[in-house]
Protein backbone atom coordinates (compact mmCIF):
# COMPACT_ATOMS: atom_id res chain seq x y z
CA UNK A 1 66.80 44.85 112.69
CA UNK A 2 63.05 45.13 113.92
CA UNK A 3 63.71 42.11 116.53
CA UNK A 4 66.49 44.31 117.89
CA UNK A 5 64.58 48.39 117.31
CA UNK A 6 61.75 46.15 119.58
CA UNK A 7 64.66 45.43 122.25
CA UNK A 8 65.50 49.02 122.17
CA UNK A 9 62.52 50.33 122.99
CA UNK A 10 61.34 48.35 125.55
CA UNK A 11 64.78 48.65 127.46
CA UNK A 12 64.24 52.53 126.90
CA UNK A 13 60.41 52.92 127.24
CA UNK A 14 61.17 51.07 130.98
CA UNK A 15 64.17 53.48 131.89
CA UNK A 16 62.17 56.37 131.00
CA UNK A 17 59.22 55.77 132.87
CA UNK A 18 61.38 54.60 135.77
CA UNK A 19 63.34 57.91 135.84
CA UNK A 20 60.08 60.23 134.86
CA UNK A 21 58.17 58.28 137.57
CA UNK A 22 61.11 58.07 140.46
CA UNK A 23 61.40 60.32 143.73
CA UNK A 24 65.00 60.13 144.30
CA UNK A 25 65.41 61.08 147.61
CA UNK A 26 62.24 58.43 148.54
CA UNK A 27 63.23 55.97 146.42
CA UNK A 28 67.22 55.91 147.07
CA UNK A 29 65.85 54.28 150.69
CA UNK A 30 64.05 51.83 148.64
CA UNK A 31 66.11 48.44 147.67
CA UNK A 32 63.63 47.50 144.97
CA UNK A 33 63.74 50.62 143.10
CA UNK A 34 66.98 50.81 143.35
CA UNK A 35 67.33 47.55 141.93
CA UNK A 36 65.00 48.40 139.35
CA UNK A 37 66.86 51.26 137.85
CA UNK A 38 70.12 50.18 138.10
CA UNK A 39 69.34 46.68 136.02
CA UNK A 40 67.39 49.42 133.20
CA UNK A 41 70.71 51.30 133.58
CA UNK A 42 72.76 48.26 133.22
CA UNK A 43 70.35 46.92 130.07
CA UNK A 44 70.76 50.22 128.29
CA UNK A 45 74.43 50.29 128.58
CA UNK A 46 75.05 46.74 127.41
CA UNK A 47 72.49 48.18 124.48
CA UNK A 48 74.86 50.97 123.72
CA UNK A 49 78.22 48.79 123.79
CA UNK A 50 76.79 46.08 121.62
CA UNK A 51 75.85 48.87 119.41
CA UNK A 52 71.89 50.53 119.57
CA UNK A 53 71.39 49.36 115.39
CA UNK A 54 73.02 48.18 112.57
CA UNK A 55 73.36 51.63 110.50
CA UNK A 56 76.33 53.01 111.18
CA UNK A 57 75.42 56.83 110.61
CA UNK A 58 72.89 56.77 113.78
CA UNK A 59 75.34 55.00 115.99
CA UNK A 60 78.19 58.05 115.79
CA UNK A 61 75.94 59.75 118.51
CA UNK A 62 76.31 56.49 120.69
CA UNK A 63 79.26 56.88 122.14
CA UNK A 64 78.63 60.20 123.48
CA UNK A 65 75.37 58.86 124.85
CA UNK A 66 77.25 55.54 125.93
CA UNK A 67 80.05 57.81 127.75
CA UNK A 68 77.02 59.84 129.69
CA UNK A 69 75.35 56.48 130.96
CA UNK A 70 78.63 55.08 131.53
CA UNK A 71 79.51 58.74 133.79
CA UNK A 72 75.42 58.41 135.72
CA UNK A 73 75.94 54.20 136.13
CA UNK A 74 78.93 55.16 138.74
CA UNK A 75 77.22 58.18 140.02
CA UNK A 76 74.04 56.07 140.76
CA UNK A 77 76.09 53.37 142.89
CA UNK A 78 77.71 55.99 145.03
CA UNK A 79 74.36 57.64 145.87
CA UNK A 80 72.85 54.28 146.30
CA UNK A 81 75.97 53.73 148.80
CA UNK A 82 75.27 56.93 150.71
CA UNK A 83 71.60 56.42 150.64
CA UNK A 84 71.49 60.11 148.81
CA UNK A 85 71.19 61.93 146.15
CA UNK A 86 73.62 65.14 145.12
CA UNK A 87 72.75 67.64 143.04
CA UNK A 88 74.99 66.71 140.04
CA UNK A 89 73.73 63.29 140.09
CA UNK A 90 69.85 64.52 140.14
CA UNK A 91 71.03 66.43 137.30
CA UNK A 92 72.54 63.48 135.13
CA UNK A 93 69.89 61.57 135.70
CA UNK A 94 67.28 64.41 134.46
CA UNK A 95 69.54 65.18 131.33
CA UNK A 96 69.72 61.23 130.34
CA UNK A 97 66.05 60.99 130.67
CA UNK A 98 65.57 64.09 127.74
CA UNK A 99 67.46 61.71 125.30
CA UNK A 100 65.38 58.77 125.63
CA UNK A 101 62.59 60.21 123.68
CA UNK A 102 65.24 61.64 121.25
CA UNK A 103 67.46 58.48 120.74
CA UNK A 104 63.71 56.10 120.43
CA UNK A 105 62.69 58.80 117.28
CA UNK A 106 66.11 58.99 115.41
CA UNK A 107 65.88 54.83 115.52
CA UNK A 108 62.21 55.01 114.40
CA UNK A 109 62.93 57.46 111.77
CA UNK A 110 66.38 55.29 110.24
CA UNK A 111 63.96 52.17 110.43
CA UNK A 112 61.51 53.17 108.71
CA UNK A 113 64.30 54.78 106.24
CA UNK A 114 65.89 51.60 106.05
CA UNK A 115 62.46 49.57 105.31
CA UNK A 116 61.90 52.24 102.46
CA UNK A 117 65.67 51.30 100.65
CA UNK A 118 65.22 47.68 101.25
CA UNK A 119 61.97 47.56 99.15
C-alpha cells in the first residue's frame, strides 16, 4: 500500500501545482502545458478507476471525485479545441484543485491508521 499512497501523491502533488501554478487563458495557447495537464488529468483518472487505495471505506468518496474529473477531462479538450477557456470550465478546474489537498490527507490519515492495525 505505501508503493501505491507514493504513486498517489506524486500524480496529485504534480496536478496541483500544475493547476495552482497555470494561467488558463495564457497557457490554453501553449501546446506543452496543455499537454502537461491533460497527461496529470489522464494519470489521476486512471488512479481513481483502478481504485486510489486498498481500504474500501476511503474509496466510497471516489467515485464522486472520479465522476468530477471524468466531467473537467471533457471540458478541458473542448477548451483546448477552442483555444479558450469558459467560465464553467475555469470553475471545475478551481473546485478539483480544493480536493487535492483533501483527498492526499484522508489517504495519509487511513495509512497511517492502517500501519497502526497491522502492528
Amino acid at each position: 500500500m505505501q508503493e501505491k499512497l507514493q504513486e498517489i501523491h506524486e500524480c496529485f502533488m504534480e496536478l496541483g501545482i500544475l493547476l495552482s501554478g497555470i494561467d488558463l487563458e495564457e497557457d490554453l495557447n501553449n501546446k506543452l502545458m496543455i499537454d502537461k495537464i491533460e497527461f496529470a488529468l489522464k494519470q489521476t483518472y486512471k488512479l481513481y478507476a483502478e481504485g486510489l487505495c486498498e481500504i474500501e471505506y476511503v474509496c466510497e468518496k471516489c467515485e464522486s471525485n472520479k465522476n468530477q474529473l471524468f466531467k473537467l477531462l471533457k471540458m478541458f479538450k473542448s477548451c483546448c479545441e477552442h483555444k479558450k477557456i469558459d467560465p464553467v470550465s475555469s470553475v471545475a478546474l478551481v473546485e478539483f484543485a480544493y480536493i487535492i489537498p483533501q483527498v492526499l490527507s484522508e489517504l495519509k490519515s487511513t495509512y497511517i491508521q492502517n500501519l497502526k492495525v497491522q502492528r
